[in-house]
PDB file of N, CA and C in Angstrom:
ATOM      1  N   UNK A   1     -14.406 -10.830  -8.972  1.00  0.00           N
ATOM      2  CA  UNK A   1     -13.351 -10.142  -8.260  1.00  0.00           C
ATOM      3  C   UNK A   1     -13.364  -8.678  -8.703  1.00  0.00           C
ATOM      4  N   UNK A   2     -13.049  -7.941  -7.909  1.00  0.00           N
ATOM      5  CA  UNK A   2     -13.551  -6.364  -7.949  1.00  0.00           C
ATOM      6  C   UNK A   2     -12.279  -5.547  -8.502  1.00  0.00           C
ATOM      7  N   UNK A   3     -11.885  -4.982  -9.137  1.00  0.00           N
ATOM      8  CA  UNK A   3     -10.668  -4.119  -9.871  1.00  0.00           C
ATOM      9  C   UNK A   3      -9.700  -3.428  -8.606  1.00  0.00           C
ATOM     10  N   UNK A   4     -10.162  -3.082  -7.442  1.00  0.00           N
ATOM     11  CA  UNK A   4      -9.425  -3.181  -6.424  1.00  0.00           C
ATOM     12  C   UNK A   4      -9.336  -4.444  -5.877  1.00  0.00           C
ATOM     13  N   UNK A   5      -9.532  -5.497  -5.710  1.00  0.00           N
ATOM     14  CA  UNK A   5      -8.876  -6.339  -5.573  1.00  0.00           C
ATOM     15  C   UNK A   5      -7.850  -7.150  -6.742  1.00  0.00           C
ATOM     16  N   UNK A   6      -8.041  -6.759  -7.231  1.00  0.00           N
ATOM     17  CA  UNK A   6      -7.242  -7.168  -8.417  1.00  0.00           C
ATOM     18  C   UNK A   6      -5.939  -6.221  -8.449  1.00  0.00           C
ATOM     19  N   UNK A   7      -5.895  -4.892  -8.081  1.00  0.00           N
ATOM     20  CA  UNK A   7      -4.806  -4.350  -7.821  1.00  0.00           C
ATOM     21  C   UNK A   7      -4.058  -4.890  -6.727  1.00  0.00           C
ATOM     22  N   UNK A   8      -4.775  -4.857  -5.808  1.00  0.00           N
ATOM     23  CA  UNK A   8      -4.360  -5.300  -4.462  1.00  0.00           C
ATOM     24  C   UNK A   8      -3.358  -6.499  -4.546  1.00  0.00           C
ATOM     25  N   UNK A   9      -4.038  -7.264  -4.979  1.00  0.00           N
ATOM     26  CA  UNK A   9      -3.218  -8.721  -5.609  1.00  0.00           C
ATOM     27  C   UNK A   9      -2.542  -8.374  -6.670  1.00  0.00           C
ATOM     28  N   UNK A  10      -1.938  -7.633  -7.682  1.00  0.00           N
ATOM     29  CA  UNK A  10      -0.892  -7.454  -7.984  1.00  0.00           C
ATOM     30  C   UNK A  10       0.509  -6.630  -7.151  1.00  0.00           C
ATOM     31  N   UNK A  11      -0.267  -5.705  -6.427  1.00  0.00           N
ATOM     32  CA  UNK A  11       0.755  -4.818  -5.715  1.00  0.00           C
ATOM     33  C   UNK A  11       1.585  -6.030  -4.701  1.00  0.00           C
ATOM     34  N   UNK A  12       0.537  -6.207  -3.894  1.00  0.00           N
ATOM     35  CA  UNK A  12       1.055  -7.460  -2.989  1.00  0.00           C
ATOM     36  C   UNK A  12       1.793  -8.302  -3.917  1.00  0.00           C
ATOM     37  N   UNK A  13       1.813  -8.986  -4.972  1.00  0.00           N
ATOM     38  CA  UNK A  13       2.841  -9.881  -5.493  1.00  0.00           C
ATOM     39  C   UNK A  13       4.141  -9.191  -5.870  1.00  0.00           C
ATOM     40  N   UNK A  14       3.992  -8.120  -5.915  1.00  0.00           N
ATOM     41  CA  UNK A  14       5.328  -7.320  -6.830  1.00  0.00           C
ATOM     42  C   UNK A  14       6.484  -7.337  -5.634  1.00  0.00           C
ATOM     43  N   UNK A  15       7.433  -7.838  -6.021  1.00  0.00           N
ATOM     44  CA  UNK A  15       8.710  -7.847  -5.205  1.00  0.00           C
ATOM     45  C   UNK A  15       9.917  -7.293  -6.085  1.00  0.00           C
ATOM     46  N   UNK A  16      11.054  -5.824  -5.580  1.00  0.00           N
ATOM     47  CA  UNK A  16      12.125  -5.670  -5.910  1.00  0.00           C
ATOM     48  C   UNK A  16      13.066  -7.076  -5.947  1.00  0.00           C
ATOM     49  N   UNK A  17      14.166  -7.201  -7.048  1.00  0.00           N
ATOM     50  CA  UNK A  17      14.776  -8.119  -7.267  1.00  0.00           C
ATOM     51  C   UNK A  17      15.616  -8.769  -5.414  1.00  0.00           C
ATOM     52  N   UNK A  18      15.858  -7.643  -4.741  1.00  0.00           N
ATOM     53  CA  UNK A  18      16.376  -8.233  -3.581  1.00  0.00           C
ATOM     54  C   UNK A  18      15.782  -8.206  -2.108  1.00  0.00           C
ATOM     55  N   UNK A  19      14.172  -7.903  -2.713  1.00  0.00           N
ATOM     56  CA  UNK A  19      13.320  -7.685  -1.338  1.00  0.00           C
ATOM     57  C   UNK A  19      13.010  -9.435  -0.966  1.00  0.00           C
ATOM     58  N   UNK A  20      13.496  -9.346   0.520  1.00  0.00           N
ATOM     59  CA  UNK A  20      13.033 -10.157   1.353  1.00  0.00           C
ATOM     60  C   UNK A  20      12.269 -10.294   2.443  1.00  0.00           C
ATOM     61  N   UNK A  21      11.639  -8.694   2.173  1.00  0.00           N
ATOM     62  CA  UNK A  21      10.780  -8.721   3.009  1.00  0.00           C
ATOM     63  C   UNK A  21      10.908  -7.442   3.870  1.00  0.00           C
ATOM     64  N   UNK A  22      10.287  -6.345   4.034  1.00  0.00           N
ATOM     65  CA  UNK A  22      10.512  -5.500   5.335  1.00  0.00           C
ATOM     66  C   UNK A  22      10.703  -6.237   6.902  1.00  0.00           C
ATOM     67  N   UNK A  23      11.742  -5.216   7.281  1.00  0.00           N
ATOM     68  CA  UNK A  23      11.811  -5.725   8.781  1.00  0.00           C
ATOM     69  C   UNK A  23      10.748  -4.822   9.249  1.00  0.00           C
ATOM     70  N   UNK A  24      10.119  -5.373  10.312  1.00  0.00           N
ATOM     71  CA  UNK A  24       8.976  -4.830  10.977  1.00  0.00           C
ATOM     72  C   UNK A  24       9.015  -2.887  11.616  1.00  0.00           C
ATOM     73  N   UNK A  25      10.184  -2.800  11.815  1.00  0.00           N
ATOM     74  CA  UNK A  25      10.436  -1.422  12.039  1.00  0.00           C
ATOM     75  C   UNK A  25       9.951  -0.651  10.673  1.00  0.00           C
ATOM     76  N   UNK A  26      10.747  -0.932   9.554  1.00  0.00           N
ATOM     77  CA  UNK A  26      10.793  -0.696   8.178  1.00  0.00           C
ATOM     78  C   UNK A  26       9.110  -0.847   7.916  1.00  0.00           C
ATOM     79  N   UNK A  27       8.100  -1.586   8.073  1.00  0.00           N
ATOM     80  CA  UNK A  27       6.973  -2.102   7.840  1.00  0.00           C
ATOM     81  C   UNK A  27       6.255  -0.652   8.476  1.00  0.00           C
ATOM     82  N   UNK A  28       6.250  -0.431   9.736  1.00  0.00           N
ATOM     83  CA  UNK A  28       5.724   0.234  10.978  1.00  0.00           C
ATOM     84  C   UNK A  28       5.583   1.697  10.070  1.00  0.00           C
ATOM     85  N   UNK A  29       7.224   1.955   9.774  1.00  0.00           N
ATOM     86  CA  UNK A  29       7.206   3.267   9.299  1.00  0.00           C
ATOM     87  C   UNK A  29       6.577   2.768   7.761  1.00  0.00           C
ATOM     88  N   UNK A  30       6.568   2.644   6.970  1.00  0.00           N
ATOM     89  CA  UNK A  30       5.921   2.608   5.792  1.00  0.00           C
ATOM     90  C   UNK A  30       4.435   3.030   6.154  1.00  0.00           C
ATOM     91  N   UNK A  31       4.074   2.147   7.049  1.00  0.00           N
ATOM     92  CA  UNK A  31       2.322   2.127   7.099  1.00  0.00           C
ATOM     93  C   UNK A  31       1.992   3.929   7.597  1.00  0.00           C
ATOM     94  N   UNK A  32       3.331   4.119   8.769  1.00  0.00           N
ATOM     95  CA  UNK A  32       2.953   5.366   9.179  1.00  0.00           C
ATOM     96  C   UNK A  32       2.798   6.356   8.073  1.00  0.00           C
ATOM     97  N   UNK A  33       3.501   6.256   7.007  1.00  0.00           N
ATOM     98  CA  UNK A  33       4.042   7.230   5.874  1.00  0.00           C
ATOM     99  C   UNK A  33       2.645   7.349   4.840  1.00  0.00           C
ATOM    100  N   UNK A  34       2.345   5.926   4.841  1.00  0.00           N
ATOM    101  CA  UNK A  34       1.252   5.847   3.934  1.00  0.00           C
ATOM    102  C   UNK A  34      -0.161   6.491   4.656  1.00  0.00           C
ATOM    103  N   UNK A  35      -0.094   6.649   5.947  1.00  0.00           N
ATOM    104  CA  UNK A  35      -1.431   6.910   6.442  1.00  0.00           C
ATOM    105  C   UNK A  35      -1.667   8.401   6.910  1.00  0.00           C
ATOM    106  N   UNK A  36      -0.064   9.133   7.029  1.00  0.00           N
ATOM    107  CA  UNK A  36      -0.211  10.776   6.601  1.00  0.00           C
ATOM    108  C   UNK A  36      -0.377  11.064   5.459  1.00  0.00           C
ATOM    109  N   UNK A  37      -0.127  10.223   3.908  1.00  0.00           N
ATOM    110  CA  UNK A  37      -0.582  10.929   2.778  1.00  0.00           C
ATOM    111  C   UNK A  37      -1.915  10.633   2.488  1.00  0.00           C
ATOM    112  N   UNK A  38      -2.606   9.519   3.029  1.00  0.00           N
ATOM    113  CA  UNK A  38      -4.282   9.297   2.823  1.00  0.00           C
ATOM    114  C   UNK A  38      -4.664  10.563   3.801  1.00  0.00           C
ATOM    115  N   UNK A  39      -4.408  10.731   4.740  1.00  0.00           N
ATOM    116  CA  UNK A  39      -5.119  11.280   5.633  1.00  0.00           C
ATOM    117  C   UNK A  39      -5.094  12.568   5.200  1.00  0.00           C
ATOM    118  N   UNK A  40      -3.623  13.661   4.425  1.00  0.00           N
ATOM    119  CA  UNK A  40      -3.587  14.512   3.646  1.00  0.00           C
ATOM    120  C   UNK A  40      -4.847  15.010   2.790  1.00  0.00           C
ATOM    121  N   UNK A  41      -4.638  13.662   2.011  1.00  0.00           N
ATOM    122  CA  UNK A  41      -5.203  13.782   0.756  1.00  0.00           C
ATOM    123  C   UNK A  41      -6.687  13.085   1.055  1.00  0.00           C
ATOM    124  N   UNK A  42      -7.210  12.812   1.410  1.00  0.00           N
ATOM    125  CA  UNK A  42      -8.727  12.249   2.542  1.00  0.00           C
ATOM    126  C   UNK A  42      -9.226  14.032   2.725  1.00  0.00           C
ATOM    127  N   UNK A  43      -8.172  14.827   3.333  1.00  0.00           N
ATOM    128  CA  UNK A  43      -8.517  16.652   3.589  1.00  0.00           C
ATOM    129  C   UNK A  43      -8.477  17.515   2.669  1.00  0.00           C
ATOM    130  N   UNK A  44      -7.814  17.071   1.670  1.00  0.00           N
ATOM    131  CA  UNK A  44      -7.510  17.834   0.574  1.00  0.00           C
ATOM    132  C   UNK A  44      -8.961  18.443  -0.099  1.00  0.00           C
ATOM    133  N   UNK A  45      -8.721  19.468  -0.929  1.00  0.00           N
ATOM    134  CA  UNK A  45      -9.930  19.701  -1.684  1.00  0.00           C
ATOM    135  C   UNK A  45     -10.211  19.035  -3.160  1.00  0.00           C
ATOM    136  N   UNK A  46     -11.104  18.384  -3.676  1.00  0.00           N
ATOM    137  CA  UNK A  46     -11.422  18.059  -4.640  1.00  0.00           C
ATOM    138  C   UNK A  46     -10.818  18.488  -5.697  1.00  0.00           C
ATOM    139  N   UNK A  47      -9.927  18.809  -6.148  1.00  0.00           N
ATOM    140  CA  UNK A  47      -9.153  18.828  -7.595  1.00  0.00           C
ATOM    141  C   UNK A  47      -9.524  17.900  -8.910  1.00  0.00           C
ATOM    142  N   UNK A  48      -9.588  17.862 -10.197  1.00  0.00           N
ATOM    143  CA  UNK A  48      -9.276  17.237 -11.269  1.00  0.00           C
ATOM    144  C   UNK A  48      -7.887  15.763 -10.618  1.00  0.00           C
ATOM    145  N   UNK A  49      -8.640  14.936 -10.981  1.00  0.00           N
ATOM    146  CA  UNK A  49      -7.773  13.507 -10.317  1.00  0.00           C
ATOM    147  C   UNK A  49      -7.521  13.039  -8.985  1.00  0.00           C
ATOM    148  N   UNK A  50      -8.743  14.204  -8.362  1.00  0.00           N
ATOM    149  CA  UNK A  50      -8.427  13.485  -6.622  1.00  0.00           C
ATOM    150  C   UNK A  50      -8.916  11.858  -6.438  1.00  0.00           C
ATOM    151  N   UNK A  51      -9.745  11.768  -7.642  1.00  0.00           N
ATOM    152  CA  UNK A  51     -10.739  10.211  -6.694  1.00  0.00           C
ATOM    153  C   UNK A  51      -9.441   9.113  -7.037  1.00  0.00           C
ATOM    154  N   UNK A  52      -8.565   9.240  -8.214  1.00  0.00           N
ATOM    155  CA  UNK A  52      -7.849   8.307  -8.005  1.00  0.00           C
ATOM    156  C   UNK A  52      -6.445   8.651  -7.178  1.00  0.00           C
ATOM    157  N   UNK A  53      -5.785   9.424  -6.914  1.00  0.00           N
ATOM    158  CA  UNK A  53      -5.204   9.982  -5.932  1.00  0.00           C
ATOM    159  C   UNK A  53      -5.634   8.775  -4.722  1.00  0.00           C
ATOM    160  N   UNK A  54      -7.006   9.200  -4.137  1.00  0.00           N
ATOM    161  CA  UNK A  54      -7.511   8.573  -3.121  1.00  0.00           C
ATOM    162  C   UNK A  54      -7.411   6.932  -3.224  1.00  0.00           C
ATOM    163  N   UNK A  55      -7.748   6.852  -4.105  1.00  0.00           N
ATOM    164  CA  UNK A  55      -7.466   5.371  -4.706  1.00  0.00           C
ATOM    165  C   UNK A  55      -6.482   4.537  -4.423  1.00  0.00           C
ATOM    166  N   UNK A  56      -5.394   5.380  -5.063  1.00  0.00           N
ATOM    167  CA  UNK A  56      -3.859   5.039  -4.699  1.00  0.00           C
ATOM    168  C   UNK A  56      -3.344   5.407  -3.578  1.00  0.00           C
ATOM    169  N   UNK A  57      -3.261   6.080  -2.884  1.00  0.00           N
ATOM    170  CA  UNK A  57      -3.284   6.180  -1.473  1.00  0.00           C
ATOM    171  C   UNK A  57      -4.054   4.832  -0.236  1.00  0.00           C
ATOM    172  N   UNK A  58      -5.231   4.579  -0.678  1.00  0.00           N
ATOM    173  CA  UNK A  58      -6.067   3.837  -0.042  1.00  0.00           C
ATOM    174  C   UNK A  58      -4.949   2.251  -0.304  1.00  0.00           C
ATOM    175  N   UNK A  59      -4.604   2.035  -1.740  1.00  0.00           N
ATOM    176  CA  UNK A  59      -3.999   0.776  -2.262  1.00  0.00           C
ATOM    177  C   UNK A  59      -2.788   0.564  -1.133  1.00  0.00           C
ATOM    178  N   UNK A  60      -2.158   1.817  -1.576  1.00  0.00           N
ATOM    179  CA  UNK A  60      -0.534   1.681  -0.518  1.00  0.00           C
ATOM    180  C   UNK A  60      -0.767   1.447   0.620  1.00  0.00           C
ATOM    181  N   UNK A  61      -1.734   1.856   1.541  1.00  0.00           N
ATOM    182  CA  UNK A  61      -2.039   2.000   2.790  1.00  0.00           C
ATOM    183  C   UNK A  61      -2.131   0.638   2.868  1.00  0.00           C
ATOM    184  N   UNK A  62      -3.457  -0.286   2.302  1.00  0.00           N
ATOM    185  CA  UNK A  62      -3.505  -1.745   2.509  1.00  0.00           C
ATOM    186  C   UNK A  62      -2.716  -2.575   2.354  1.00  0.00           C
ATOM    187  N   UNK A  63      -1.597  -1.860   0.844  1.00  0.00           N
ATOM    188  CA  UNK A  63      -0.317  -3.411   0.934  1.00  0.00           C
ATOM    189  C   UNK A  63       0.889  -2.823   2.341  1.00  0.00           C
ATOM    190  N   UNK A  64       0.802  -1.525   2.790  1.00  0.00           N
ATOM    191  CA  UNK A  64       1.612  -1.512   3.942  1.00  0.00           C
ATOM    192  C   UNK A  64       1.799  -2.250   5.016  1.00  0.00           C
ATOM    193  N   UNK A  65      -0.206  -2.041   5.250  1.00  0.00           N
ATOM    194  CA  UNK A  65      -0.484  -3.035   6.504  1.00  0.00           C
ATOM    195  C   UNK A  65      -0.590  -4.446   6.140  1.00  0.00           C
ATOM    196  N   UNK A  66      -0.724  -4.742   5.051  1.00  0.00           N
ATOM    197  CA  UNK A  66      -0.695  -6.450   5.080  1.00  0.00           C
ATOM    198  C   UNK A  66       1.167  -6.596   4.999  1.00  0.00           C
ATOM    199  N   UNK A  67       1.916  -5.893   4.829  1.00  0.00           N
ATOM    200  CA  UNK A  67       3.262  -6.324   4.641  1.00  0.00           C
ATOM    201  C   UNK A  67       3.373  -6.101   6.431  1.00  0.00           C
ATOM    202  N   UNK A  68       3.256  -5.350   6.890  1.00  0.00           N
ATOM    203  CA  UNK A  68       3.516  -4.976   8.567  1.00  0.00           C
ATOM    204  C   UNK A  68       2.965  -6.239   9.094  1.00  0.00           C
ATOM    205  N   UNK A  69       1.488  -7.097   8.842  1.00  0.00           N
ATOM    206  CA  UNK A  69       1.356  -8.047   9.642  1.00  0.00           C
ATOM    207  C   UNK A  69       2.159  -8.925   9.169  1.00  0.00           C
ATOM    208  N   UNK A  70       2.658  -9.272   7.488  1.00  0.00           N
ATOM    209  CA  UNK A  70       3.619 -10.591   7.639  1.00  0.00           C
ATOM    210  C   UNK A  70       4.414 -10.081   8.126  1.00  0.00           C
ATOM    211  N   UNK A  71       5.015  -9.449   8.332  1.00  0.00           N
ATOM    212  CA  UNK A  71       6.110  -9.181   9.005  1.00  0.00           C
ATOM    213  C   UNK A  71       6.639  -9.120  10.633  1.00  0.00           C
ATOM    214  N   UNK A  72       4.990  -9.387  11.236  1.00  0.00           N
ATOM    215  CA  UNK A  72       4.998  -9.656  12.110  1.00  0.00           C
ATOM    216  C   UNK A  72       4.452 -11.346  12.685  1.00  0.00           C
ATOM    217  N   UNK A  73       4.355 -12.322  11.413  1.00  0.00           N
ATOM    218  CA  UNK A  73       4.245 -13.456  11.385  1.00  0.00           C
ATOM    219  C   UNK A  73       2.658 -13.795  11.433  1.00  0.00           C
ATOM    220  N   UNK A  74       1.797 -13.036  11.170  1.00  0.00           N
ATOM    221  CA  UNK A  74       0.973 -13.172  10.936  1.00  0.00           C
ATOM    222  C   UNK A  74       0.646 -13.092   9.262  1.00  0.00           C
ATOM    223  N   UNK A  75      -0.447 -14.245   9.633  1.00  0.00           N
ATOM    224  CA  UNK A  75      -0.558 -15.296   7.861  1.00  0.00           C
ATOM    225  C   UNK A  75      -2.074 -14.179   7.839  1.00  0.00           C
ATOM    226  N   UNK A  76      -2.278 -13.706   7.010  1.00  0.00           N
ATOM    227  CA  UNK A  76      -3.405 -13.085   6.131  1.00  0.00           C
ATOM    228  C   UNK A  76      -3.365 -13.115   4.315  1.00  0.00           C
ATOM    229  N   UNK A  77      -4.657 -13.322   4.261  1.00  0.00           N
ATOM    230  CA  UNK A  77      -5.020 -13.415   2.829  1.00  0.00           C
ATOM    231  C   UNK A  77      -5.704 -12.060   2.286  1.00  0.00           C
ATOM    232  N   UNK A  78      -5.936 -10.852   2.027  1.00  0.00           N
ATOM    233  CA  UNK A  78      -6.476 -10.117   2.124  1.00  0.00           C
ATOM    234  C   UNK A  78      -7.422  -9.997   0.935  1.00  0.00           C
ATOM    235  N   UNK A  79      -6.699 -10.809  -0.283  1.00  0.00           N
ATOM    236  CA  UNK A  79      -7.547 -10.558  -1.519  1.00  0.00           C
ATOM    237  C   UNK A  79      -8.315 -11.768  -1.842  1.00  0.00           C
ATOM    238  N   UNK A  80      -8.258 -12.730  -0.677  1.00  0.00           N
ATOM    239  CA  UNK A  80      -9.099 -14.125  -0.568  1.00  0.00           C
ATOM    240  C   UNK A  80     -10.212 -13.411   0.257  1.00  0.00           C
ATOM    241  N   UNK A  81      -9.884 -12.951   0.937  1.00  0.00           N
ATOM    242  CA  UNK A  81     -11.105 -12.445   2.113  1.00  0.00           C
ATOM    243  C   UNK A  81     -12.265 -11.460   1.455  1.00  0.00           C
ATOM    244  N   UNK A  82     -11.158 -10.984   0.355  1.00  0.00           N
ATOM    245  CA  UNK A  82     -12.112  -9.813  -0.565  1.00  0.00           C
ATOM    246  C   UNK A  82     -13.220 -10.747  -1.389  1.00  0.00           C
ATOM    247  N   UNK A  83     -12.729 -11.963  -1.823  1.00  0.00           N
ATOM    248  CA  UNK A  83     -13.394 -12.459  -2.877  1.00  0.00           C
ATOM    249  C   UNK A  83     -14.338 -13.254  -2.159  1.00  0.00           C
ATOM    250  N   UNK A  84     -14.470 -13.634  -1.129  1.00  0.00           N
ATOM    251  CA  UNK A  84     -14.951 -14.315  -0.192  1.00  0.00           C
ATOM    252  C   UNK A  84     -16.320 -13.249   0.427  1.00  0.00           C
ATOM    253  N   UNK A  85     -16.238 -12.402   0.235  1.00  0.00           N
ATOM    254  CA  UNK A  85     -17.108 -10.795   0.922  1.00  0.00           C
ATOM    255  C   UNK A  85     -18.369 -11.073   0.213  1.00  0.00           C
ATOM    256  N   UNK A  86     -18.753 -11.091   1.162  1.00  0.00           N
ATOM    257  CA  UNK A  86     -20.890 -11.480   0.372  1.00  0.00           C
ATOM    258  C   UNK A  86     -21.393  -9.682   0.644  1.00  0.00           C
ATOM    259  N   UNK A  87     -20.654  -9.109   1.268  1.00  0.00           N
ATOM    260  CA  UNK A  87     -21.712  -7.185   1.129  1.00  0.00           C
ATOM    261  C   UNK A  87     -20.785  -6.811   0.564  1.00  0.00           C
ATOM    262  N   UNK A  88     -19.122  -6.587   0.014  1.00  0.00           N
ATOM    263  CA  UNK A  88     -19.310  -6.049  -0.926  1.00  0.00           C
ATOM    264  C   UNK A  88     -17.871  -4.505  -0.077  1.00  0.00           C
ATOM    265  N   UNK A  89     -17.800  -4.860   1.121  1.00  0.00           N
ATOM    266  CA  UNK A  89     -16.986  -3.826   1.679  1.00  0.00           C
ATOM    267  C   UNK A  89     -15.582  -4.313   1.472  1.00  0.00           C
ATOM    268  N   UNK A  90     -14.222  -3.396   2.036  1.00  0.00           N
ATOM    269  CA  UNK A  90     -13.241  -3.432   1.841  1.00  0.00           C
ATOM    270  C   UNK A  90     -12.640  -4.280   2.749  1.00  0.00           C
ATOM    271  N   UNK A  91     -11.779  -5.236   2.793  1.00  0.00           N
ATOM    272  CA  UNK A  91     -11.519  -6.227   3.675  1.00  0.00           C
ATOM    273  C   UNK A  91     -10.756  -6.068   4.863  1.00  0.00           C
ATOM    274  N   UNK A  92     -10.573  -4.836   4.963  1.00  0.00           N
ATOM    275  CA  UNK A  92     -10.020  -4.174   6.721  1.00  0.00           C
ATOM    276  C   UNK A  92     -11.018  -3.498   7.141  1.00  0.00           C
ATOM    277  N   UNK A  93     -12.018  -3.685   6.563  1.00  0.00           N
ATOM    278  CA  UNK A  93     -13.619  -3.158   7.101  1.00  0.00           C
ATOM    279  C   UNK A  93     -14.188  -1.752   7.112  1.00  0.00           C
ATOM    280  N   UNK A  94     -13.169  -1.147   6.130  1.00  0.00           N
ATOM    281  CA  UNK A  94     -13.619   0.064   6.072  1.00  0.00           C
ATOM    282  C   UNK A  94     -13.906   0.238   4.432  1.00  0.00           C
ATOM    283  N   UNK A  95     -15.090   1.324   4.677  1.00  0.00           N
ATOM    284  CA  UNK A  95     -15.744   1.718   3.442  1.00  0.00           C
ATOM    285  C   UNK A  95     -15.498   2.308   2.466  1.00  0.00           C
TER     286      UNK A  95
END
């Protein structure tokens, strides 16, 4: 199992004491929020600490969208699918 997936699967388990879950509106905008600061910082110039910057950006982005599909009742495993990966790519199929 790969150290991003291993984040992945902790972020995804972490729940505030009274989260039950985003409502799908709440989900929608998160993902939107998370995908102007990758996309920011994706343009940004190389600084001292960009690769993990990118990192963490990339993380939030994936537990957004896997919280947006449960939330839209769709069942996904994302860090089964990772471990399951015979090449080795990111499990929303991007590189």
């Amino acid at each position: 199992m790969s150290m991003y997936t291993q984040l992945l699967g902790s972020a995804l388990n972490q729940r505030r004491p009274a989260d039950i879950g985003p409502t799908t509106a709440d989900a929608l905008a998160e993902l939107f929020r998370c995908r102007r600061r990758l996309l920011v910082r994706t343009g940004a110039s190389r600084q001292p600490g960009h690769g993990l910057g990118v990192v963490t950006d990339h993380l939030a982005y994936d537990v957004a969208l896997v919280r947006l599909a449960r939330s839209i009742a769709i069942d996904c495993d994302p860090v089964g699918s990772i471990s399951r990966s015979t090449n080795g790519k990111r499990w929303n199929g991007h590189s």
